[in-house]
C-alpha atoms as a PDB file:
ATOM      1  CA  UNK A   1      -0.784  71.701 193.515  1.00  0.00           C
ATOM      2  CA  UNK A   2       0.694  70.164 190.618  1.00  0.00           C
ATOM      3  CA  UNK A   3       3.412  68.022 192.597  1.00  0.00           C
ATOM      4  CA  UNK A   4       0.217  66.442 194.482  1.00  0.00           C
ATOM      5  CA  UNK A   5       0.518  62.829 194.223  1.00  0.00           C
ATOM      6  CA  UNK A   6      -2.794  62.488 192.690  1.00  0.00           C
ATOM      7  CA  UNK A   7      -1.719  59.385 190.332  1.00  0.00           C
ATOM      8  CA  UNK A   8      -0.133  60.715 187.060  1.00  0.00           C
ATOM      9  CA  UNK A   9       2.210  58.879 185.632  1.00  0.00           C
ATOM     10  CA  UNK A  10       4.586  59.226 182.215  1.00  0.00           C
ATOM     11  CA  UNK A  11       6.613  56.664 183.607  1.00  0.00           C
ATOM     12  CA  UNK A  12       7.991  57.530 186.938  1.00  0.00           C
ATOM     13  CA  UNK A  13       6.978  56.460 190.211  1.00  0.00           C
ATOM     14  CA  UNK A  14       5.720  59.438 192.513  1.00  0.00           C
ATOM     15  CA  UNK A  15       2.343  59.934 190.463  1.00  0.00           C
ATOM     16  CA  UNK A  16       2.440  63.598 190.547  1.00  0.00           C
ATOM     17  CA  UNK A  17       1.839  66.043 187.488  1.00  0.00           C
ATOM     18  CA  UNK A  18       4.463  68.011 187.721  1.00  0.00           C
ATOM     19  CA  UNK A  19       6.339  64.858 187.011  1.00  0.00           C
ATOM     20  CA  UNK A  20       4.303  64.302 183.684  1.00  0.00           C
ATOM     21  CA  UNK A  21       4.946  67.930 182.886  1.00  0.00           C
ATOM     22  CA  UNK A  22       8.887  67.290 182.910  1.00  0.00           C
ATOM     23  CA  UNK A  23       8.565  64.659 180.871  1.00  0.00           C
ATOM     24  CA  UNK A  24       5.888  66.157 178.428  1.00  0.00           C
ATOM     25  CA  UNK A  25       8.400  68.924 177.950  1.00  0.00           C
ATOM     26  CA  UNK A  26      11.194  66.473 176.867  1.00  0.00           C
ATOM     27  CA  UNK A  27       9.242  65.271 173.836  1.00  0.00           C
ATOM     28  CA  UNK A  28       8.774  66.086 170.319  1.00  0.00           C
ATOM     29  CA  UNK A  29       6.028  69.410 169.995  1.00  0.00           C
ATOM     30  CA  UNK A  30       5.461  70.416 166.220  1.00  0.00           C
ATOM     31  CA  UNK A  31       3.912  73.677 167.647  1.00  0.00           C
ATOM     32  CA  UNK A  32       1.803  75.534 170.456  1.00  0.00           C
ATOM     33  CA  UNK A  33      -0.955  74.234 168.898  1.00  0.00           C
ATOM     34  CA  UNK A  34       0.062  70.605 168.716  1.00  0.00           C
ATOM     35  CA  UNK A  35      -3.052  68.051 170.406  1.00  0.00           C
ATOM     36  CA  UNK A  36      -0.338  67.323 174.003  1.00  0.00           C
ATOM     37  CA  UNK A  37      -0.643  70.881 175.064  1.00  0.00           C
ATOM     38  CA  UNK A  38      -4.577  71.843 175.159  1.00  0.00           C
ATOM     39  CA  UNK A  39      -4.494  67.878 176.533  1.00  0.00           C
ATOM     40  CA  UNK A  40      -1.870  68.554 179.424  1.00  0.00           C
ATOM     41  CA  UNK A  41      -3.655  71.532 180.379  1.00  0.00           C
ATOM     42  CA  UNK A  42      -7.125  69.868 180.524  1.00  0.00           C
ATOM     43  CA  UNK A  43      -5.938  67.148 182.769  1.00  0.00           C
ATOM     44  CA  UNK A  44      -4.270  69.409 185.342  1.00  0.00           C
ATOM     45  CA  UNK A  45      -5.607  68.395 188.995  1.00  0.00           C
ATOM     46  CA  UNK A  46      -7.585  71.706 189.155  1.00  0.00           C
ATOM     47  CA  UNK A  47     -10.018  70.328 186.557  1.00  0.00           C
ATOM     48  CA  UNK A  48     -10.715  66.676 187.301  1.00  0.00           C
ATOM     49  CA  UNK A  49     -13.918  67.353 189.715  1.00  0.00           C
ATOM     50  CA  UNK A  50     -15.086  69.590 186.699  1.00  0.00           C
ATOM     51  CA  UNK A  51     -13.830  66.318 184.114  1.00  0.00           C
ATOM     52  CA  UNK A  52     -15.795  64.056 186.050  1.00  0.00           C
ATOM     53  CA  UNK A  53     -19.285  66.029 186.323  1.00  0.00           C
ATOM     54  CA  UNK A  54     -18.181  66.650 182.516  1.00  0.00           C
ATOM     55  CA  UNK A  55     -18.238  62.430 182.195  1.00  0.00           C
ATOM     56  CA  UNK A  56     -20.835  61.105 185.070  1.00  0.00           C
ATOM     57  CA  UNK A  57     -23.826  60.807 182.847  1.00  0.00           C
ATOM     58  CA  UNK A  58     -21.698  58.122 181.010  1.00  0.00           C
ATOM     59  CA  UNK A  59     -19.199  56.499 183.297  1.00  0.00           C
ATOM     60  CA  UNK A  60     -20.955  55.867 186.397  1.00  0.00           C
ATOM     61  CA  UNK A  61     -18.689  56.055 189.254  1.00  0.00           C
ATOM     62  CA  UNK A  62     -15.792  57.257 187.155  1.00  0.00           C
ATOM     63  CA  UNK A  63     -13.301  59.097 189.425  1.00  0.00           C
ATOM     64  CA  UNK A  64     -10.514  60.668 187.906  1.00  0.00           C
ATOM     65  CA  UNK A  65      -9.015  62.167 190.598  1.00  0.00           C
ATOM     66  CA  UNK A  66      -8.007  58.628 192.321  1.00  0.00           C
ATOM     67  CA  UNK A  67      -8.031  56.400 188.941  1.00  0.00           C
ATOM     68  CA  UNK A  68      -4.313  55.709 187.424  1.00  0.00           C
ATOM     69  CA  UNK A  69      -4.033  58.546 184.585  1.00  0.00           C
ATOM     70  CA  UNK A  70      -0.754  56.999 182.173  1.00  0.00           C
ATOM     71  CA  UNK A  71       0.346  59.550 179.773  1.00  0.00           C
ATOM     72  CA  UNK A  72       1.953  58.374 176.604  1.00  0.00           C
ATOM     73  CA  UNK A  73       0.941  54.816 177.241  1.00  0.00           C
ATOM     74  CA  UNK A  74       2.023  52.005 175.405  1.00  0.00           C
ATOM     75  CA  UNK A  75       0.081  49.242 173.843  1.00  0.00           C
ATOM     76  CA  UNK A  76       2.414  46.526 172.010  1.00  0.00           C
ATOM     77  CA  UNK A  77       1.061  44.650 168.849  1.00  0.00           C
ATOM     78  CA  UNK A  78       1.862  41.009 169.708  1.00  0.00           C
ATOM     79  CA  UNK A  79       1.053  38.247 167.374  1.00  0.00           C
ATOM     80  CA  UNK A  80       2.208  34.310 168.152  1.00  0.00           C
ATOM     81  CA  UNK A  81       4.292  35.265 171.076  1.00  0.00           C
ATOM     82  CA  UNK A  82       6.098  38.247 169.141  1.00  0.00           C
ATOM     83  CA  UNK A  83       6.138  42.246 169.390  1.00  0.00           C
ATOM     84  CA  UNK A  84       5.962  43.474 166.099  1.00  0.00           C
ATOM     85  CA  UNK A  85       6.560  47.116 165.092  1.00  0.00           C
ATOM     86  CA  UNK A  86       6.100  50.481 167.365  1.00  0.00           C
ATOM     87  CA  UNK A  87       3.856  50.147 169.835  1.00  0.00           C
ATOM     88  CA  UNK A  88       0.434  52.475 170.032  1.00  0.00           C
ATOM     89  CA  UNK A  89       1.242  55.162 172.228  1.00  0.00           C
ATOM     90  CA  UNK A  90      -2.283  56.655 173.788  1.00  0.00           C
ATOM     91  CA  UNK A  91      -2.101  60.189 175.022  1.00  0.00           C
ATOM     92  CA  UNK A  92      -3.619  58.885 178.253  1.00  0.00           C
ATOM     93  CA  UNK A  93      -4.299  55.760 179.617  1.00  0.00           C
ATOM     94  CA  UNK A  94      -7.055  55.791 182.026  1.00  0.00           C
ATOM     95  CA  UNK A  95      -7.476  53.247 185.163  1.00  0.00           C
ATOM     96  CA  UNK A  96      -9.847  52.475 187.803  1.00  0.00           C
ATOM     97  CA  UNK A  97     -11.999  50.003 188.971  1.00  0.00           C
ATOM     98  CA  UNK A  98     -14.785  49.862 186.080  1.00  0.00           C
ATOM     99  CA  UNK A  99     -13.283  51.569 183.355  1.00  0.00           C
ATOM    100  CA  UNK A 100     -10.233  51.460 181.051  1.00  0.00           C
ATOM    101  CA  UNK A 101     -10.383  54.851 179.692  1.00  0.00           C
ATOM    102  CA  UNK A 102      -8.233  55.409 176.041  1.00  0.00           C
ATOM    103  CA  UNK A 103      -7.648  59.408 175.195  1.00  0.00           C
ATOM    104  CA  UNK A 104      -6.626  60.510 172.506  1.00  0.00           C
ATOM    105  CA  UNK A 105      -6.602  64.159 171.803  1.00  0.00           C
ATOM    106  CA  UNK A 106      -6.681  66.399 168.778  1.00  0.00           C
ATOM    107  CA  UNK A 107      -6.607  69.807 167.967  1.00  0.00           C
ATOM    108  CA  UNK A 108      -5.887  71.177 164.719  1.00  0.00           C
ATOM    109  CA  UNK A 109      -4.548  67.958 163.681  1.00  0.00           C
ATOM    110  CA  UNK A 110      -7.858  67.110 161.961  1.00  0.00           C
ATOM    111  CA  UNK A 111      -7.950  70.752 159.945  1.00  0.00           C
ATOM    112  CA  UNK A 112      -5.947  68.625 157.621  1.00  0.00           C
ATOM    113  CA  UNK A 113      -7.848  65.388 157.211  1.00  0.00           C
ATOM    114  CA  UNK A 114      -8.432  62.017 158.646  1.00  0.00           C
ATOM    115  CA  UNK A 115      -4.903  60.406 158.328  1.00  0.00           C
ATOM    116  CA  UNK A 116      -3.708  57.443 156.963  1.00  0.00           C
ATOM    117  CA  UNK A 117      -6.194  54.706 156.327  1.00  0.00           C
ATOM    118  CA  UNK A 118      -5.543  50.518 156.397  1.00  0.00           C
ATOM    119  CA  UNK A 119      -5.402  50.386 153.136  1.00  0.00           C
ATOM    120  CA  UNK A 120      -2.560  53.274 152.595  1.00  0.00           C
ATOM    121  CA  UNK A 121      -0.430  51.710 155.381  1.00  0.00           C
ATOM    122  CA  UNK A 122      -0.641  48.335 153.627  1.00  0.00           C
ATOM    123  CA  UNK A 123       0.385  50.088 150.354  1.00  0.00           C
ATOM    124  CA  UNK A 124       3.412  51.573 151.754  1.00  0.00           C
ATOM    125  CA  UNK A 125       5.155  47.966 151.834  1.00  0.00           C
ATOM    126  CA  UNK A 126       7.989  47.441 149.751  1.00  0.00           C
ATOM    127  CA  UNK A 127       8.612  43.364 150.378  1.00  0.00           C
ATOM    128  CA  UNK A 128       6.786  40.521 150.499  1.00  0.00           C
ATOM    129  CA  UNK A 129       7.582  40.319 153.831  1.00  0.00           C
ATOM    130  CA  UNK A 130       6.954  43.723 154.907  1.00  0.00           C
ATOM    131  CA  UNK A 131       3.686  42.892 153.466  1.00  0.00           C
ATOM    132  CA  UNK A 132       3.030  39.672 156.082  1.00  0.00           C
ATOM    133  CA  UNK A 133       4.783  41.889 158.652  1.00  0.00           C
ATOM    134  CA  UNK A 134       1.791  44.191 158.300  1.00  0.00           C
ATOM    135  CA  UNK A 135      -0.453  42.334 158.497  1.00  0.00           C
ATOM    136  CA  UNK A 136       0.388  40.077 161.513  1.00  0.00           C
ATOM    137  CA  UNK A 137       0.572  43.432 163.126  1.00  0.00           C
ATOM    138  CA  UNK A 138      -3.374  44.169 162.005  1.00  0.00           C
ATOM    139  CA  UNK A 139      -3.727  40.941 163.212  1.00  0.00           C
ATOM    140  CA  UNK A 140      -2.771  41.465 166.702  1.00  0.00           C
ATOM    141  CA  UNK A 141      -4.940  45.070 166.639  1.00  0.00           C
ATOM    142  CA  UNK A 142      -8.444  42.839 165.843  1.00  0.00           C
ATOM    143  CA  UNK A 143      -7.493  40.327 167.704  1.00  0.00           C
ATOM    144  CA  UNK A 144      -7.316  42.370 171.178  1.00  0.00           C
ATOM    145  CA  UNK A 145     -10.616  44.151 170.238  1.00  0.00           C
ATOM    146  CA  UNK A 146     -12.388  40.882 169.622  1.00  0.00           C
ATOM    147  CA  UNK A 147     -10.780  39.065 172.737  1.00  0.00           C
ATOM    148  CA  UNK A 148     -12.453  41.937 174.463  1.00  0.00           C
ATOM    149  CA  UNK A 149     -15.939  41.395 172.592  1.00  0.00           C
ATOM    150  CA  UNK A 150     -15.846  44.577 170.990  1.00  0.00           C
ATOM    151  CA  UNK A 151     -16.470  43.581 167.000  1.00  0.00           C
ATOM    152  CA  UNK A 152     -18.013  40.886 165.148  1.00  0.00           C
ATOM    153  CA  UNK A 153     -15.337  41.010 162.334  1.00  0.00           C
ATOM    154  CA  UNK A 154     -13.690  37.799 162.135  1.00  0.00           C
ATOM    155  CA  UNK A 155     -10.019  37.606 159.939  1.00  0.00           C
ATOM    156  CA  UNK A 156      -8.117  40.041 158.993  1.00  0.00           C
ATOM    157  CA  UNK A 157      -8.771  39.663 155.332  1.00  0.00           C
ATOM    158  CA  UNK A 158     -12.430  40.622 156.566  1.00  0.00           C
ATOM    159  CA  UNK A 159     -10.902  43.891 157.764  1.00  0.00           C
ATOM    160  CA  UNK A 160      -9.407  44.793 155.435  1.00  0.00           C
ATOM    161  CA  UNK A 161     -12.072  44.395 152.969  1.00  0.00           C
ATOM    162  CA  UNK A 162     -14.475  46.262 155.690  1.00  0.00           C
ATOM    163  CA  UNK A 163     -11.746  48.896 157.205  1.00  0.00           C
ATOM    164  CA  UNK A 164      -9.714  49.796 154.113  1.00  0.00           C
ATOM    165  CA  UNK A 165     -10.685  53.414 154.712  1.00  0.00           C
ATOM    166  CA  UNK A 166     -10.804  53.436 158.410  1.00  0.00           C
ATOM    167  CA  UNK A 167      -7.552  55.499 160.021  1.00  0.00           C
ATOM    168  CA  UNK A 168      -4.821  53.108 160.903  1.00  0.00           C
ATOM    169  CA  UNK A 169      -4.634  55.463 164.236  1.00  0.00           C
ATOM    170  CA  UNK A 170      -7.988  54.974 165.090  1.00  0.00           C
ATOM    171  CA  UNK A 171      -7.539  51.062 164.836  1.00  0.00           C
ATOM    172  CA  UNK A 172      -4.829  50.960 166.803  1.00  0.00           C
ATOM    173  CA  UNK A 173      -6.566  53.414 169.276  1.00  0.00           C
ATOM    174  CA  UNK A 174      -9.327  51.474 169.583  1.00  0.00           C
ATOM    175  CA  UNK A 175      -7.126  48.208 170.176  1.00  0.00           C
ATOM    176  CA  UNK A 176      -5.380  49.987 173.368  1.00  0.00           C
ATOM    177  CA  UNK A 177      -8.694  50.587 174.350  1.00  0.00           C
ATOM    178  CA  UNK A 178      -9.604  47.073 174.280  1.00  0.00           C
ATOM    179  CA  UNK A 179      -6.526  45.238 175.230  1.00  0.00           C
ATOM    180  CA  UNK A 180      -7.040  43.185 178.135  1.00  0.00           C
ATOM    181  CA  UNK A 181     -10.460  44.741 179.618  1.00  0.00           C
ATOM    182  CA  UNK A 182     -13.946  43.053 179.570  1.00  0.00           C
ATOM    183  CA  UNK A 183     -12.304  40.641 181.890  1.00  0.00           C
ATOM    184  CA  UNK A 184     -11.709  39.489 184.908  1.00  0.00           C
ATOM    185  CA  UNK A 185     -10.162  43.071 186.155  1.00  0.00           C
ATOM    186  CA  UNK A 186     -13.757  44.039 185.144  1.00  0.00           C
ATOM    187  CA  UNK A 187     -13.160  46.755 183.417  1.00  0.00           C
ATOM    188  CA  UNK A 188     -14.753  48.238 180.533  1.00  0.00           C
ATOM    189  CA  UNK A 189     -13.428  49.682 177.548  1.00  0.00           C
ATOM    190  CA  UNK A 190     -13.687  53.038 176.673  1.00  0.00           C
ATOM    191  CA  UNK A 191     -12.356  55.293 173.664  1.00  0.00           C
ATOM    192  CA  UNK A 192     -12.864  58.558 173.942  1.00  0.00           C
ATOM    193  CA  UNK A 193     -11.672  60.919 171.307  1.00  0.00           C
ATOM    194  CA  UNK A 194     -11.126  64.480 172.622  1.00  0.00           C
ATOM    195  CA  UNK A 195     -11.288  67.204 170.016  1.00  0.00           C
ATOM    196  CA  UNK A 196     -10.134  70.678 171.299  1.00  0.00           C
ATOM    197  CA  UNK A 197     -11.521  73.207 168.843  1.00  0.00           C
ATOM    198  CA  UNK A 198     -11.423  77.345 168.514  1.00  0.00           C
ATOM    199  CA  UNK A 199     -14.988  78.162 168.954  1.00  0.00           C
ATOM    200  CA  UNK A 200     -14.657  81.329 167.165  1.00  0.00           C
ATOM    201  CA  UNK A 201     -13.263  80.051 163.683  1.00  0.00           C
ATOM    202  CA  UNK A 202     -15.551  79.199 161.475  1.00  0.00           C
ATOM    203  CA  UNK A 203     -13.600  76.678 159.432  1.00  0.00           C
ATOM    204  CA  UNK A 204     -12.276  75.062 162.444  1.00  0.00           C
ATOM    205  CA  UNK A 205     -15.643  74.449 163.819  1.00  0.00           C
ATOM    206  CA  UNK A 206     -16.610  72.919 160.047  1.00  0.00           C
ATOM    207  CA  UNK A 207     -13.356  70.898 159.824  1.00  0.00           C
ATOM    208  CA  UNK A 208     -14.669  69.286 163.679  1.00  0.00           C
ATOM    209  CA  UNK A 209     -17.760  68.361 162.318  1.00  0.00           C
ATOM    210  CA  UNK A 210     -15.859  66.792 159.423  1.00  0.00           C
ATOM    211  CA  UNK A 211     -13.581  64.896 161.849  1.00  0.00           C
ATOM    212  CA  UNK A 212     -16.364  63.435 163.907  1.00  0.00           C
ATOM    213  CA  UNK A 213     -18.623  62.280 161.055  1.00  0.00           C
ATOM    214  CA  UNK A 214     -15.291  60.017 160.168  1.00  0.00           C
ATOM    215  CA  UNK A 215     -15.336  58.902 163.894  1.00  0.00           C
ATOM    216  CA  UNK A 216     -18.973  58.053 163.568  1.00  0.00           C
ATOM    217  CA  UNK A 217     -18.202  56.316 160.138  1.00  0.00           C
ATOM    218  CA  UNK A 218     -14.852  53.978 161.327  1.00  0.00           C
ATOM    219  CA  UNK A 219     -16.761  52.630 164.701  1.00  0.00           C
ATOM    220  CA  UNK A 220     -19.916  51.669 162.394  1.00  0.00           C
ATOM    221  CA  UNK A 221     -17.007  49.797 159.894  1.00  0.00           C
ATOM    222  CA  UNK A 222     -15.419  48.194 162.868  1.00  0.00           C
ATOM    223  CA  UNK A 223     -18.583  46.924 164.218  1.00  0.00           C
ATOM    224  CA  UNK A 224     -17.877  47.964 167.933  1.00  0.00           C
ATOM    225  CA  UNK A 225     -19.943  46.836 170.367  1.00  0.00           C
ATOM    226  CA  UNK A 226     -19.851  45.711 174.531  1.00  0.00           C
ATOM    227  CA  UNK A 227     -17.646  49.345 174.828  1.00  0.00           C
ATOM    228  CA  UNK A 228     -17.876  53.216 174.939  1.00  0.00           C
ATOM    229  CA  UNK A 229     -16.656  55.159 172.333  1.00  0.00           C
ATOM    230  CA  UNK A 230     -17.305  58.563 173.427  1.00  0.00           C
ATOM    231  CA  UNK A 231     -16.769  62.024 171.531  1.00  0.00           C
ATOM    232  CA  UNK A 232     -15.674  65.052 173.243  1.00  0.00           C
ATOM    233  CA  UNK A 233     -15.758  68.506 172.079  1.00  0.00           C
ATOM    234  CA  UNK A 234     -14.143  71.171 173.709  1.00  0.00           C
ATOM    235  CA  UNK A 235     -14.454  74.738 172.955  1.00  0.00           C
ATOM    236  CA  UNK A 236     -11.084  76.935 173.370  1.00  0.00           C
ATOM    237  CA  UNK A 237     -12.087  80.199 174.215  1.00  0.00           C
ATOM    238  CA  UNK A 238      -8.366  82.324 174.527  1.00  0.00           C
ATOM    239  CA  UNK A 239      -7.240  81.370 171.039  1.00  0.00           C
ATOM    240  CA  UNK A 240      -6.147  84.832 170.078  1.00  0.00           C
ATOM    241  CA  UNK A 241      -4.402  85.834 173.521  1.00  0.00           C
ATOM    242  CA  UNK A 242      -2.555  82.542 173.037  1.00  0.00           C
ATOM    243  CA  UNK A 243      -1.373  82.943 169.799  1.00  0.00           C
ATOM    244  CA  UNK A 244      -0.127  86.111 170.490  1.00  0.00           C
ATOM    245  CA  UNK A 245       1.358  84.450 173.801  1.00  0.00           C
ATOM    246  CA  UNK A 246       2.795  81.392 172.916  1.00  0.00           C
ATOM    247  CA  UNK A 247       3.301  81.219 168.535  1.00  0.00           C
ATOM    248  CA  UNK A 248       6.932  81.200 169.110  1.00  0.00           C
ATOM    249  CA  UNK A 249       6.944  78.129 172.358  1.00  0.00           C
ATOM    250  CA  UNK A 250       6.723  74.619 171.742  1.00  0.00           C
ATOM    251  CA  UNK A 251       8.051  72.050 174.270  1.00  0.00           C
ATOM    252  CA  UNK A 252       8.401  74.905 176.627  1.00  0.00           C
ATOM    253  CA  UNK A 253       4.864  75.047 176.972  1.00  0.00           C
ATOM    254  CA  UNK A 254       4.963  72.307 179.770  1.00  0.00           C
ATOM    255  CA  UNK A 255       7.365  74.442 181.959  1.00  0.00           C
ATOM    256  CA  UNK A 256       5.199  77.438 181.339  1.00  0.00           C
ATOM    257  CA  UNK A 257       1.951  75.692 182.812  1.00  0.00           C
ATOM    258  CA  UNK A 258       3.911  74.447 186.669  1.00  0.00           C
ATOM    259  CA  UNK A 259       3.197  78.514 186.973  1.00  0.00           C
ATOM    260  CA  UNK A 260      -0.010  79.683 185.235  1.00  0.00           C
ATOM    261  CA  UNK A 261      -2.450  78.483 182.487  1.00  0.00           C
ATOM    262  CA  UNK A 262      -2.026  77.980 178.573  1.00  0.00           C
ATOM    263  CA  UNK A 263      -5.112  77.478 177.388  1.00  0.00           C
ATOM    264  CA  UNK A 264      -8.825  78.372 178.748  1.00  0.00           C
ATOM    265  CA  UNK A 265     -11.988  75.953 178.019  1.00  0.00           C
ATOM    266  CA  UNK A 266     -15.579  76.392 178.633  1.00  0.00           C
ATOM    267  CA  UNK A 267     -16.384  73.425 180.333  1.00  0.00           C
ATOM    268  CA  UNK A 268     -19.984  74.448 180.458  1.00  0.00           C
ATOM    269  CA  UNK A 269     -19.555  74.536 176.642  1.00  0.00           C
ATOM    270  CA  UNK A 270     -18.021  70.911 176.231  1.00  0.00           C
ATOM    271  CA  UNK A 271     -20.326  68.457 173.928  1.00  0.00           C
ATOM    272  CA  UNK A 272     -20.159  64.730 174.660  1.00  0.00           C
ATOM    273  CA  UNK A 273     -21.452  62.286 172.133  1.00  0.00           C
ATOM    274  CA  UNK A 274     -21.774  58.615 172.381  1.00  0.00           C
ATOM    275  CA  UNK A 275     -21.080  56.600 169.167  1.00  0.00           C
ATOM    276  CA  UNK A 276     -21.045  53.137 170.566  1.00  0.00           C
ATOM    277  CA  UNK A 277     -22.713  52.302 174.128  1.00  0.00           C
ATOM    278  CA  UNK A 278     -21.982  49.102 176.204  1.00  0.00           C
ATOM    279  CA  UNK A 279     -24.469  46.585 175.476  1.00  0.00           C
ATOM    280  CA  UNK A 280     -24.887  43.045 177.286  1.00  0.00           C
ATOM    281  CA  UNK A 281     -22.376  40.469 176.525  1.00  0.00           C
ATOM    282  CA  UNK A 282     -23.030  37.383 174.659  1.00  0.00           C
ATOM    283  CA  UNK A 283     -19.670  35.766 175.778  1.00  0.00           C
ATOM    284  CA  UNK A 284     -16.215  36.227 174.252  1.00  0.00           C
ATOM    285  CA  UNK A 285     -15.162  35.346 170.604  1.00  0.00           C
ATOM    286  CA  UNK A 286     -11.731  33.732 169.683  1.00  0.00           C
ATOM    287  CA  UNK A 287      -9.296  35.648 167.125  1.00  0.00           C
END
């Protein structure tokens, strides 16, 4: 089943996950526990009926098994006609006819805090021009969200008197999110955060609860609004059998699951949150 052409995509044409799997397995995994795994394995085709009973009481009519799923997809920051820096790359980029669904997973990536904020990217110029670089780039990120009619914020200086402690990643996020729906596609944004957890570790299960009050607090500084920003906890319940199974694998994880399963999750278990429901529009605001 997983060479079904059942629209996955990391860049090649056939839109089958066994293709994504091949080229998961050629990038850069930290460890078997790093977010891309858990997330591959979630995604499979065996689990998307299961995903979208998970997801119907917020995306009505959300199909994943016939929407465009793009893993590692790329969002360019494009200010007065230019690209400027690395692109945000979203774990997967979700398409179908209503919805343009942003994931971005995370693990135990959040055990060790929030990441970098606005503020400490800003502070890591070393030039005056760096410095303007920067912040043509932040410029780009509102703009899309506010082309879409996501936030009220209005300049970047306002952001980055409102944002300074917001994660650059989740600005960036939410800006793939954004880019390009609420219009005439008719799609709606969505971000949804998807936080795999152990269920049996006590200071894993603290350090989630942590993580998500930070979600709850950057979408309130951002002002979001006219989207979905949706939470989504999912319990790992085969930590210990895949510890012992997989402590020593890393990018060979991919190859492992063509043949048989990585990691389990109780689907019954998942928790979904909203943080920021679609409202009606008042129209579109210029950047």
């Amino acid at each position: 089943m997983i060479d079904d052409e059942m629209a996955y995509f990391f860049g090649l044409s056939r839109g089958s996950y066994g293709e994504v799997l091949g080229e998961l397995s050629r990038t850069k995994v930290n460890s078997w526990r790093t977010s891309s795994i858990p997330l591959a394995e979630f995604w499979q085709p065996a689990n998307l009926g299961a995903i979208r009973r998970v997801l119907e009481t917020q995306l009505a009519d959300f199909n994943p098994e016939v929407a465009l799923k793009f893993f590692e997809f790329p969002t360019e920051a494009v200010w007065n006609g230019k690209r400027l820096g690395r692109p945000s790359m979203t774990d997967i980029m979700i398409l179908d006819a209503d919805w343009q669904v942003a994931v971005e997973g995370k693990f135990t990536e959040y055990l060790y805090g929030g990441g970098e904020t606005v503020i400490e990217w800003l502070r890591e110029c070393t030039s005056v021009t760096d410095v303007q670089l920067r912040r043509d780039v932040l410029r780009a990120w509102i703009g899309y969200i506010r082309q879409a009619g996501c936030t009220t914020i209005p300049t970047v200086g306002e952001l980055c008197r409102s944002c300074r402690d917001v994660a650059y990643q989740f600005l960036h996020r939410t800006a793939s999110a954004c880019h390009m729906a609420n219009g005439s596609e008719g799609r709606t944004p969505v971000l949804v955060y998807q936080l795999f957890f152990d269920r049996d570790d006590a200071a894993h299960v603290s350090a989630l609860t942590s993580f998500k009050a930070n979600l709850r607090r950057w979408a309130a500084a951002l002002r979001l609004r006219n989207m979905k920003f949706l939470i989504l906890s999912v319990p790992v319940v085969n930590m210990a059998e895949a510890r012992e199974r997989f402590s020593s694998k890393r990018e060979e994880m991919f190859d492992i699951m063509r043949s048989e399963s990585t990691f389990t999750f109780d689907f019954d278990g998942i928790a979904v949150e909203t943080v920021v429901d679609t409202e009606p529009s008042t129209g579109k605001e210029g950047c």
